[in-house]
C-alpha atoms as a PDB file:
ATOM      1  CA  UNK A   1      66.304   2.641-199.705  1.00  0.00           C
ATOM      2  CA  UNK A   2      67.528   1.533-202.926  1.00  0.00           C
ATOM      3  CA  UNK A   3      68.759  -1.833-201.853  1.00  0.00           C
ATOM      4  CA  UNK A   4      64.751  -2.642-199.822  1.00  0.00           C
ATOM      5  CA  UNK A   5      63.250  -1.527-202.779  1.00  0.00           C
ATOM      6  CA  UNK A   6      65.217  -4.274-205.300  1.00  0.00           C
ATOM      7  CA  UNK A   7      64.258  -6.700-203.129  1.00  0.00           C
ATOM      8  CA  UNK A   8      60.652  -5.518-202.857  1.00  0.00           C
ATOM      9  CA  UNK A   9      60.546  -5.479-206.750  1.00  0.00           C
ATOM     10  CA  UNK A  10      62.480  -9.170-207.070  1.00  0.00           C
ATOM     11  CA  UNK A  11      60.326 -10.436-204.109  1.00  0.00           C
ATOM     12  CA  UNK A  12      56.965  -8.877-206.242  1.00  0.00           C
ATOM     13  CA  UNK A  13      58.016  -9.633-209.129  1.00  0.00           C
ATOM     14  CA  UNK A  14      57.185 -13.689-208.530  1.00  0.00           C
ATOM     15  CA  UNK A  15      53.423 -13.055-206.648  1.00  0.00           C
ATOM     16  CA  UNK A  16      51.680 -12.277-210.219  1.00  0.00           C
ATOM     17  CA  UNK A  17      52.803 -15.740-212.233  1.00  0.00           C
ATOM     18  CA  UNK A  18      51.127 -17.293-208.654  1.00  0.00           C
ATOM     19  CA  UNK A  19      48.484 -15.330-208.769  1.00  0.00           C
ATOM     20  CA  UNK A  20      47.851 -16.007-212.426  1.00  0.00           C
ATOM     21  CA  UNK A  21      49.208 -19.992-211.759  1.00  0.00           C
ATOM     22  CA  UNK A  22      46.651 -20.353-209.011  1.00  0.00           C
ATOM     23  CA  UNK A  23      43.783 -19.021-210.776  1.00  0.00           C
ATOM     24  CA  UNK A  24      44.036 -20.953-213.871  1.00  0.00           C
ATOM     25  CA  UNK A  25      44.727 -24.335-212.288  1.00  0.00           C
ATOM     26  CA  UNK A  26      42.475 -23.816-209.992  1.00  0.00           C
ATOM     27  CA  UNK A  27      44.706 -25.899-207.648  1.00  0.00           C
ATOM     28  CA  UNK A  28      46.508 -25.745-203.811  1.00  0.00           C
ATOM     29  CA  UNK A  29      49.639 -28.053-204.971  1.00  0.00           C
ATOM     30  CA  UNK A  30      52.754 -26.854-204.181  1.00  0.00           C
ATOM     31  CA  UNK A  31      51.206 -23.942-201.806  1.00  0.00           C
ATOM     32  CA  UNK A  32      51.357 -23.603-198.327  1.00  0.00           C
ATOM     33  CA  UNK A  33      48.510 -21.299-196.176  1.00  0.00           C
ATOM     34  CA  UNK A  34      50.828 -20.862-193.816  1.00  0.00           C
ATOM     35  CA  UNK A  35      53.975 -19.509-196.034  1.00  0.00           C
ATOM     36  CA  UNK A  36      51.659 -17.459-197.470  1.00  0.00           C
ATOM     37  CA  UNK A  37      50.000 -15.573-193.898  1.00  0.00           C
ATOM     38  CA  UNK A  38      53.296 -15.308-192.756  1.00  0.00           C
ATOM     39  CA  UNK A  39      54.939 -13.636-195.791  1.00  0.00           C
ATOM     40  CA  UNK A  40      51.722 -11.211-195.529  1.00  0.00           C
ATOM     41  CA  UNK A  41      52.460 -10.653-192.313  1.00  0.00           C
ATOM     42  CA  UNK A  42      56.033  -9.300-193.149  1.00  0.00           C
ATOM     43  CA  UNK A  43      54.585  -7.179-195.619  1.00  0.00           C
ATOM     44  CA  UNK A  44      52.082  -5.706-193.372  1.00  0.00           C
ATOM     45  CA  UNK A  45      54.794  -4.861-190.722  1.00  0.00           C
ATOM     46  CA  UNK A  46      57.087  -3.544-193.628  1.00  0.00           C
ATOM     47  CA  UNK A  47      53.468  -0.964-194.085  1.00  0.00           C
ATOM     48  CA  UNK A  48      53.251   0.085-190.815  1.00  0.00           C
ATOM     49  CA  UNK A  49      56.872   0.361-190.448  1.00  0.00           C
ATOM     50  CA  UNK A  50      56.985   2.919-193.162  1.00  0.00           C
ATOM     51  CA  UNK A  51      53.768   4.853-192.108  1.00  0.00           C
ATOM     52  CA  UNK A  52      55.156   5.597-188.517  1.00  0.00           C
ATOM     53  CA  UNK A  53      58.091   5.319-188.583  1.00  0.00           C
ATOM     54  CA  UNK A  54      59.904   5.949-191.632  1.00  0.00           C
ATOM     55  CA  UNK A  55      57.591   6.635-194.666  1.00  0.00           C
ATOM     56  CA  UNK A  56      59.099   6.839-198.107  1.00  0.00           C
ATOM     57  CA  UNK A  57      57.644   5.858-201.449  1.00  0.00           C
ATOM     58  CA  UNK A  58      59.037   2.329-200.731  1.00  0.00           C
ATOM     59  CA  UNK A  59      55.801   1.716-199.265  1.00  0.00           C
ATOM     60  CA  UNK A  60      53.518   1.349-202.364  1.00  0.00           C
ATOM     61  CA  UNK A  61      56.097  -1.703-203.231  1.00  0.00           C
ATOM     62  CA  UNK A  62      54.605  -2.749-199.859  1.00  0.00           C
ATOM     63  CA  UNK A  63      51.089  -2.209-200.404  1.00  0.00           C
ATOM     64  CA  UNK A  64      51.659  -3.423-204.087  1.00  0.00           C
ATOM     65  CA  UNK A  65      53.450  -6.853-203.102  1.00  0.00           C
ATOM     66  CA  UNK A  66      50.882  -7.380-199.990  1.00  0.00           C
ATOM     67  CA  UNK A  67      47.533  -7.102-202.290  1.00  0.00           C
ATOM     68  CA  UNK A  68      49.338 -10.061-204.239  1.00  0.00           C
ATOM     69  CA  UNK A  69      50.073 -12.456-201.901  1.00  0.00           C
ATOM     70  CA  UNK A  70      45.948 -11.232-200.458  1.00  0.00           C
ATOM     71  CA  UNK A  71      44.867 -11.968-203.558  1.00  0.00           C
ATOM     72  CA  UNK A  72      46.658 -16.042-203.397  1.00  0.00           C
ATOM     73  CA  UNK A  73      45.769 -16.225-199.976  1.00  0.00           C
ATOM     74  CA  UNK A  74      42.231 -15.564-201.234  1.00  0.00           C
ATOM     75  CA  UNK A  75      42.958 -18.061-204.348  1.00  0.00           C
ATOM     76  CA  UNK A  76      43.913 -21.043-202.223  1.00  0.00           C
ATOM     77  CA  UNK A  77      40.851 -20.549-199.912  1.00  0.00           C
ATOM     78  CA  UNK A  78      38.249 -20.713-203.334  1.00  0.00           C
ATOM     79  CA  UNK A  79      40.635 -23.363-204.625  1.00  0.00           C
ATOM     80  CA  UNK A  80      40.322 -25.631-201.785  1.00  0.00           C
ATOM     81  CA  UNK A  81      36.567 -25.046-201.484  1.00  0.00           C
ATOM     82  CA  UNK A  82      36.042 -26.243-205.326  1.00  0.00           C
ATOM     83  CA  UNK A  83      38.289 -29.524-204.140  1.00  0.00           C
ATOM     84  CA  UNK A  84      36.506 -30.477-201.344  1.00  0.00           C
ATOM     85  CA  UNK A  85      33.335 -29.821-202.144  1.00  0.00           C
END
């Protein structure tokens, strides 16, 4: 457990400077949709992995890490609205 949850925490520890980067340029360089549905998708599976299977506090790290990359999926969807439009 300790070992997933440093990686949660390095892994989450680089989604807010996005987050913020994303908002305040108000720009899609350097991102890529699909990088970031597919790394919400692993999140997502590491969720319901811990609620059935094997549910620890690990999982907030989870939920924590997966509202993030949410939140820059949602980001680079207004972002590339305001560019082509």
């Amino acid at each position: 457990m300790i070992f997933e949850m440093l990686m949660l925490i390095c892994f989450g520890a680089a989604w807010p400077f996005s987050v913020y980067k994303s908002y305040k340029t108000k720009s899609i360089k350097g991102k890529s949709i699909i990088f970031l549905y597919v790394i919400f998708l692993g999140y997502i599976a590491g969720i319901l992995h811990k609620t059935f299977y094997h549910f620890d506090l690990v999982i907030y790290l989870y939920i924590f890490n997966s509202l993030m990359v949410l939140v820059d999926i949602l980001l680079y969807h207004k972002n590339k609205r305001l560019i082509t439009s």
